[in-house]
C-alpha atoms as a PDB file:
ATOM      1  CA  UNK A   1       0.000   0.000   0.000  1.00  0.00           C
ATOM      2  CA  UNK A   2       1.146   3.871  -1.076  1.00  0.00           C
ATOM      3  CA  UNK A   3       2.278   5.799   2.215  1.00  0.00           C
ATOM      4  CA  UNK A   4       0.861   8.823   2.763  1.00  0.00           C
ATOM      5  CA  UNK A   5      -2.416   8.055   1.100  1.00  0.00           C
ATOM      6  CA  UNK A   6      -0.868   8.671  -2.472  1.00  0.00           C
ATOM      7  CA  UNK A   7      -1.958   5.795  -3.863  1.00  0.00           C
ATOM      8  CA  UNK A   8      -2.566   7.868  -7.330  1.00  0.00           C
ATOM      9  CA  UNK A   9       1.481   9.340  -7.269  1.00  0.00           C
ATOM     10  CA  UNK A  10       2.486   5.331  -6.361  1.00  0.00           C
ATOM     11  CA  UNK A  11       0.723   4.110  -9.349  1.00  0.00           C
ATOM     12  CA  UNK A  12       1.705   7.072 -11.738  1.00  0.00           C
ATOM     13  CA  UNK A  13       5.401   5.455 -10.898  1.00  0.00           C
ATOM     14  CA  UNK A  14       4.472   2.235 -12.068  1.00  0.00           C
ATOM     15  CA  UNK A  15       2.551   3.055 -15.049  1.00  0.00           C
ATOM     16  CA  UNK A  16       4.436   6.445 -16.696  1.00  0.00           C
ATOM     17  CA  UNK A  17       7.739   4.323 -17.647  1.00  0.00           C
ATOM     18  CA  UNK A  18       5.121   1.665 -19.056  1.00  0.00           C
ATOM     19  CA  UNK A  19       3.521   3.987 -20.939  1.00  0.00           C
ATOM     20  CA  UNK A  20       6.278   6.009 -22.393  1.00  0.00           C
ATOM     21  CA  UNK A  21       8.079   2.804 -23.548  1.00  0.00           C
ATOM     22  CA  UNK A  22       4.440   2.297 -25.737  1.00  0.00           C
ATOM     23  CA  UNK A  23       4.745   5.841 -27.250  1.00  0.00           C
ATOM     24  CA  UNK A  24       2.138   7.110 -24.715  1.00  0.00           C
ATOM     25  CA  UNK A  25       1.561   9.862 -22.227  1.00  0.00           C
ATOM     26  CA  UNK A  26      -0.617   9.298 -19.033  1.00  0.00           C
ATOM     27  CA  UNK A  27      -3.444  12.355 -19.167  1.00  0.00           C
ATOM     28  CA  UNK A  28      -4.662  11.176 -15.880  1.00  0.00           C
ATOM     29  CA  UNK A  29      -5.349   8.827 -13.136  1.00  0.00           C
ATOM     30  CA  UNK A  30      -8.127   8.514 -10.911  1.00  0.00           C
ATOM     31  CA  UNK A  31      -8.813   5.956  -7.902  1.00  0.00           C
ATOM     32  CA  UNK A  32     -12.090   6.372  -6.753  1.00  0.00           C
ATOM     33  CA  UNK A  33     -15.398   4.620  -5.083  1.00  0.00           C
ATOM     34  CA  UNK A  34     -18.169   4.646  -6.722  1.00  0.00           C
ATOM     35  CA  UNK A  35     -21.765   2.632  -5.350  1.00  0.00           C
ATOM     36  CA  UNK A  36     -19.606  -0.217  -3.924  1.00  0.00           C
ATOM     37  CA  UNK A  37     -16.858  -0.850  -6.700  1.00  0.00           C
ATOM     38  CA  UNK A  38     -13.625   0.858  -6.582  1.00  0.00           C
ATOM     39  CA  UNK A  39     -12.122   2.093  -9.744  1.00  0.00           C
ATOM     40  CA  UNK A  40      -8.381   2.731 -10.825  1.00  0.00           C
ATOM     41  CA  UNK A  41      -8.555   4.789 -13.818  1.00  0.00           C
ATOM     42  CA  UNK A  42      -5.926   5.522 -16.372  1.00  0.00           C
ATOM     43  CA  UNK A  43      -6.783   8.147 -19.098  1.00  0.00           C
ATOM     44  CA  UNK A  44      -3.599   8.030 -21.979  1.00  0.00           C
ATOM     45  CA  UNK A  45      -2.879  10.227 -25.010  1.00  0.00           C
ATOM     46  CA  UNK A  46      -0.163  10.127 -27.633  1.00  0.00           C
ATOM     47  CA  UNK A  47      -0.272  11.938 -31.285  1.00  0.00           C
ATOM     48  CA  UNK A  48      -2.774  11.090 -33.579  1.00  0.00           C
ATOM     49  CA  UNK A  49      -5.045   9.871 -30.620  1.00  0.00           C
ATOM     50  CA  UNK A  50      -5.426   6.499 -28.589  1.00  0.00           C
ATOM     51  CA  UNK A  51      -6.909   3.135 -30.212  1.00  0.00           C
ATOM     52  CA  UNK A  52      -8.658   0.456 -28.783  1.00  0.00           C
ATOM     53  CA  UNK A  53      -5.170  -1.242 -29.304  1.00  0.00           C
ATOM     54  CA  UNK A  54      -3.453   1.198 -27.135  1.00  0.00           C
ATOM     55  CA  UNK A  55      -5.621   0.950 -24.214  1.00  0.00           C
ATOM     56  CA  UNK A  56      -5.691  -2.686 -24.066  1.00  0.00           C
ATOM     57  CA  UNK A  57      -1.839  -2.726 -24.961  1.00  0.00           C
ATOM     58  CA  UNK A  58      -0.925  -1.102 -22.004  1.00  0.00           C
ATOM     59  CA  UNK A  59      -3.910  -2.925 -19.890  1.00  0.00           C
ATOM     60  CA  UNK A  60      -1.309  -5.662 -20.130  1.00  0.00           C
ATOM     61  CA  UNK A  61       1.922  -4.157 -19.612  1.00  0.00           C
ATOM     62  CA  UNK A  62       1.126  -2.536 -16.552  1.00  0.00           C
ATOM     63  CA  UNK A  63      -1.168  -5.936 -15.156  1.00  0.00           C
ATOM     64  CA  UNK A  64       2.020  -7.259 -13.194  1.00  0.00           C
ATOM     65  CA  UNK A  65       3.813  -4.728 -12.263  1.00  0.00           C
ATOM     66  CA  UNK A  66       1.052  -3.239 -10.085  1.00  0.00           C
ATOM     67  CA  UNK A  67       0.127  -7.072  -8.780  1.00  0.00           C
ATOM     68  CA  UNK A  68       3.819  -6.980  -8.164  1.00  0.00           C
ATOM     69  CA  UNK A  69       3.951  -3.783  -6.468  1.00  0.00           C
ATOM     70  CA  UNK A  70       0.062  -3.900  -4.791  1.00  0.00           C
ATOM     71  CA  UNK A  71      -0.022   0.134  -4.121  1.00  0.00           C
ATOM     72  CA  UNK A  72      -3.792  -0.404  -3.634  1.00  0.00           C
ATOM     73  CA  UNK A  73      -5.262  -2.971  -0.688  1.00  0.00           C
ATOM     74  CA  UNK A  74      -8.710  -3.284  -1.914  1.00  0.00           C
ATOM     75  CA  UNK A  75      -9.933  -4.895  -4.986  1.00  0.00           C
ATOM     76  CA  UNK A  76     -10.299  -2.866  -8.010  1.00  0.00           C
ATOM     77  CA  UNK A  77     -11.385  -2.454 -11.873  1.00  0.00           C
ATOM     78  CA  UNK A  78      -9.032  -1.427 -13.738  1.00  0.00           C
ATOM     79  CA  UNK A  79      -9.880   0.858 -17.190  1.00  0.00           C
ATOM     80  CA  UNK A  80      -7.782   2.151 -19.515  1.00  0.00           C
ATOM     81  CA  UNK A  81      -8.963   4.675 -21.535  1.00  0.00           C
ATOM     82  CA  UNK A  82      -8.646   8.366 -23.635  1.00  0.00           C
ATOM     83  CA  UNK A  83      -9.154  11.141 -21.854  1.00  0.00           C
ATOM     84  CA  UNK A  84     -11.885  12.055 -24.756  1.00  0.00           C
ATOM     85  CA  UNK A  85     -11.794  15.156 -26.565  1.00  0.00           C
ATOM     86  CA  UNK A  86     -13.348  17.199 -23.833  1.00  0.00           C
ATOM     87  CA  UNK A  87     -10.668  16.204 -21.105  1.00  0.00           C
ATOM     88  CA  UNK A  88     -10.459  17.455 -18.220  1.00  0.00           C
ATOM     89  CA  UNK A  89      -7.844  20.215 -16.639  1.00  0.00           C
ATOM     90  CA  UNK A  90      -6.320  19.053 -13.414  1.00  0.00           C
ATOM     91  CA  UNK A  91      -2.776  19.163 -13.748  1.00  0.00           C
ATOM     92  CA  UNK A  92      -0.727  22.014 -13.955  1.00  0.00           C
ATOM     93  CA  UNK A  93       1.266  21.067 -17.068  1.00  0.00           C
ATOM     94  CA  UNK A  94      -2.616  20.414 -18.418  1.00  0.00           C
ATOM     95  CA  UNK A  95      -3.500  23.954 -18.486  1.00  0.00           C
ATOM     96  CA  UNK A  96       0.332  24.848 -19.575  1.00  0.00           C
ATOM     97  CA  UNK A  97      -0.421  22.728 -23.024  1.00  0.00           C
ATOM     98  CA  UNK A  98      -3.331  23.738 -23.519  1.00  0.00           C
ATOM     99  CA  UNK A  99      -2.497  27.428 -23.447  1.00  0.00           C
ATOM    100  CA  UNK A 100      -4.635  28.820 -26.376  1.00  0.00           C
ATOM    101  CA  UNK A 101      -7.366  26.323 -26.997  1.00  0.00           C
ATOM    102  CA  UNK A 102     -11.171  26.625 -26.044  1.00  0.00           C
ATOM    103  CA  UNK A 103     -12.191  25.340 -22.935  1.00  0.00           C
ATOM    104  CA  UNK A 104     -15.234  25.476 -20.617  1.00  0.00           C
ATOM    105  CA  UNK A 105     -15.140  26.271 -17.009  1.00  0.00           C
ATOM    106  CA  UNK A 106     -17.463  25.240 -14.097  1.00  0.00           C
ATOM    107  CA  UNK A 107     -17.137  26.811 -10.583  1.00  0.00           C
ATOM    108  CA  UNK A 108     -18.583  25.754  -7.784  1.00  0.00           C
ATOM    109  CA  UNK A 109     -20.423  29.380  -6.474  1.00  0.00           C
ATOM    110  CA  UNK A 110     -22.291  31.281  -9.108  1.00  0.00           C
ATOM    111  CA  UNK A 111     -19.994  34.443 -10.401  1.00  0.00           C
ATOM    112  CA  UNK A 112     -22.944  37.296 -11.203  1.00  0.00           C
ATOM    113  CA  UNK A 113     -25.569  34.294 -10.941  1.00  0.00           C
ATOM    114  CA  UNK A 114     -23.667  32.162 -13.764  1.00  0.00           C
ATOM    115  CA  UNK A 115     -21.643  28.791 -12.939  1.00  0.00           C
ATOM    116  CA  UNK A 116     -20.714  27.821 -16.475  1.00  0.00           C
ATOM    117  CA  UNK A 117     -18.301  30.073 -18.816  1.00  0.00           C
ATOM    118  CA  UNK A 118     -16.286  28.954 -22.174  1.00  0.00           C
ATOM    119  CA  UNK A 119     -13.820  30.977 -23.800  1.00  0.00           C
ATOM    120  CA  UNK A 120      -9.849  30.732 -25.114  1.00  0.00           C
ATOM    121  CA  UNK A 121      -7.493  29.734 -22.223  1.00  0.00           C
ATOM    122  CA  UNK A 122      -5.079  32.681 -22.168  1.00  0.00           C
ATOM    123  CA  UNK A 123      -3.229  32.016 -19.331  1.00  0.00           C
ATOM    124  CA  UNK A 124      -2.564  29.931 -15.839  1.00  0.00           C
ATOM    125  CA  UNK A 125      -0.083  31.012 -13.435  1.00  0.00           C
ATOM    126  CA  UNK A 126       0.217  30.099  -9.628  1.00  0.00           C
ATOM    127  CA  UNK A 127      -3.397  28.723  -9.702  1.00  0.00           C
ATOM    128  CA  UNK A 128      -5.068  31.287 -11.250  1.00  0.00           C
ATOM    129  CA  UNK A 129      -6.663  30.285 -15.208  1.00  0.00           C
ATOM    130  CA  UNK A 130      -7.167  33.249 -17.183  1.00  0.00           C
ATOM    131  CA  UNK A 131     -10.193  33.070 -19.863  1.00  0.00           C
ATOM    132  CA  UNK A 132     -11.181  35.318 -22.660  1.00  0.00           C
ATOM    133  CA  UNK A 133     -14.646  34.796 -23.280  1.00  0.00           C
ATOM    134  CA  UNK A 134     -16.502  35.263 -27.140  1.00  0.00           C
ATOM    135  CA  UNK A 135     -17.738  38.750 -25.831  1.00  0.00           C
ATOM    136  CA  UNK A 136     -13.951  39.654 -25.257  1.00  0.00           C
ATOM    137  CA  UNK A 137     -14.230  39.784 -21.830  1.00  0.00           C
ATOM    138  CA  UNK A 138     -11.381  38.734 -19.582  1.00  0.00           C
ATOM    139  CA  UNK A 139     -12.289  36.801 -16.286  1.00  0.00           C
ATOM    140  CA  UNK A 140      -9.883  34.695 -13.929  1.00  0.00           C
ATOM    141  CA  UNK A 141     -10.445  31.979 -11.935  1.00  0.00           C
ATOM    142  CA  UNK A 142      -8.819  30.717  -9.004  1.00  0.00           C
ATOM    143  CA  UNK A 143      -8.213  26.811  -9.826  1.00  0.00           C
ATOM    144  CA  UNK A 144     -10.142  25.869  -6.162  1.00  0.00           C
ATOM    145  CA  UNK A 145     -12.883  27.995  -6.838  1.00  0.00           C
ATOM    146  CA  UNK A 146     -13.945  25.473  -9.863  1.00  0.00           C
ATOM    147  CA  UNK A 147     -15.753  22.259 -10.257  1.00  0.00           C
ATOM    148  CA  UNK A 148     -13.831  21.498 -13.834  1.00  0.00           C
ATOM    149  CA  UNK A 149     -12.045  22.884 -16.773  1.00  0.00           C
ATOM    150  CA  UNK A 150     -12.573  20.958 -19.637  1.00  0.00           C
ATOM    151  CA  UNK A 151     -11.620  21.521 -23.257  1.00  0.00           C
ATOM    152  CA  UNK A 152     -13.988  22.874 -25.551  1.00  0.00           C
ATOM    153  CA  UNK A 153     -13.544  20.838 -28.243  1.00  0.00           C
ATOM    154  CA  UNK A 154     -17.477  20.321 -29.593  1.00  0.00           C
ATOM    155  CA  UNK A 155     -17.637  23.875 -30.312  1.00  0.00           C
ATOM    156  CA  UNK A 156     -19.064  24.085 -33.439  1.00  0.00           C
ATOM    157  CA  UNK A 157     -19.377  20.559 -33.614  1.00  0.00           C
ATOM    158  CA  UNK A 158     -22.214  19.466 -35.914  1.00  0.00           C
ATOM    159  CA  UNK A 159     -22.743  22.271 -37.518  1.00  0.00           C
END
């Protein structure tokens, strides 16, 4: 079992190396309960986007190795995915590569009676995400004060 609690930084460890030798990235990794099932999720990227093939490719590799190591006491699923083209924002070499691109922002208190804002992510520095909204408004977040950032990717989608 991870000391400390961080079970996710343990298992990041394990599985980054993996990855990388694949030609992946790890987006993100979640452990979490949900109902009665625990759930260690891996979210991967690389170029071009993730296949099936990927996902189940490093399902495998990474099997073993975190048997071998058992960073988590309980039983677990384990799922390999994409992180989709709305991702989330958690990290903060997230928001540092995604300087530029449309994303959507959630806080947790209404600002002016409004939760939800999208505009281009102009900036993230100690914390603090900087948006520029369609209207050309400017507005800044502080990165506790939000529920998610997500990217913005289905704007225009459809259309």
């Amino acid at each position: 079992m991870a000391k400390g609690g961080n079970t996710v930084g343990a298992i990041r460890a394990i599985v980054e190396p993996i990855a990388q030798s694949l030609g992946l990235s790890v987006w993100d990794i979640r452990f979490l309960k949900e109902g009665a099932t625990w759930y260690l999720r891996i979210f991967i990227d690389k170029p071009g986007g993730v296949s099936i093939d990927d996902c189940v490719d490093l399902t495998h590799a990474i099997n073993d190795p975190l048997d071998e190591a058992d960073p988590i006491e309980q039983a677990y699923c384990l799922e390999v995915s994409s992180p989709g083209v709305e991702r989330e924002l958690t990290r903060d070499a997230h928001f540092a590569a995604c300087l530029g691109a449309k994303i959507k922002v959630r806080t947790i208190r209404p600002v002016e009676g409004q939760r939800d804002f999208s505009g281009v992510l102009e900036g993230y520095e100690d914390g603090q995400i900087a948006l520029r909204c369609a209207d050309g408004a400017g507005l800044s977040f502080g990165k506790k004060e939000v529920s998610w950032v997500k990217l913005d990717d289905f704007l225009g989608f459809g259309d």
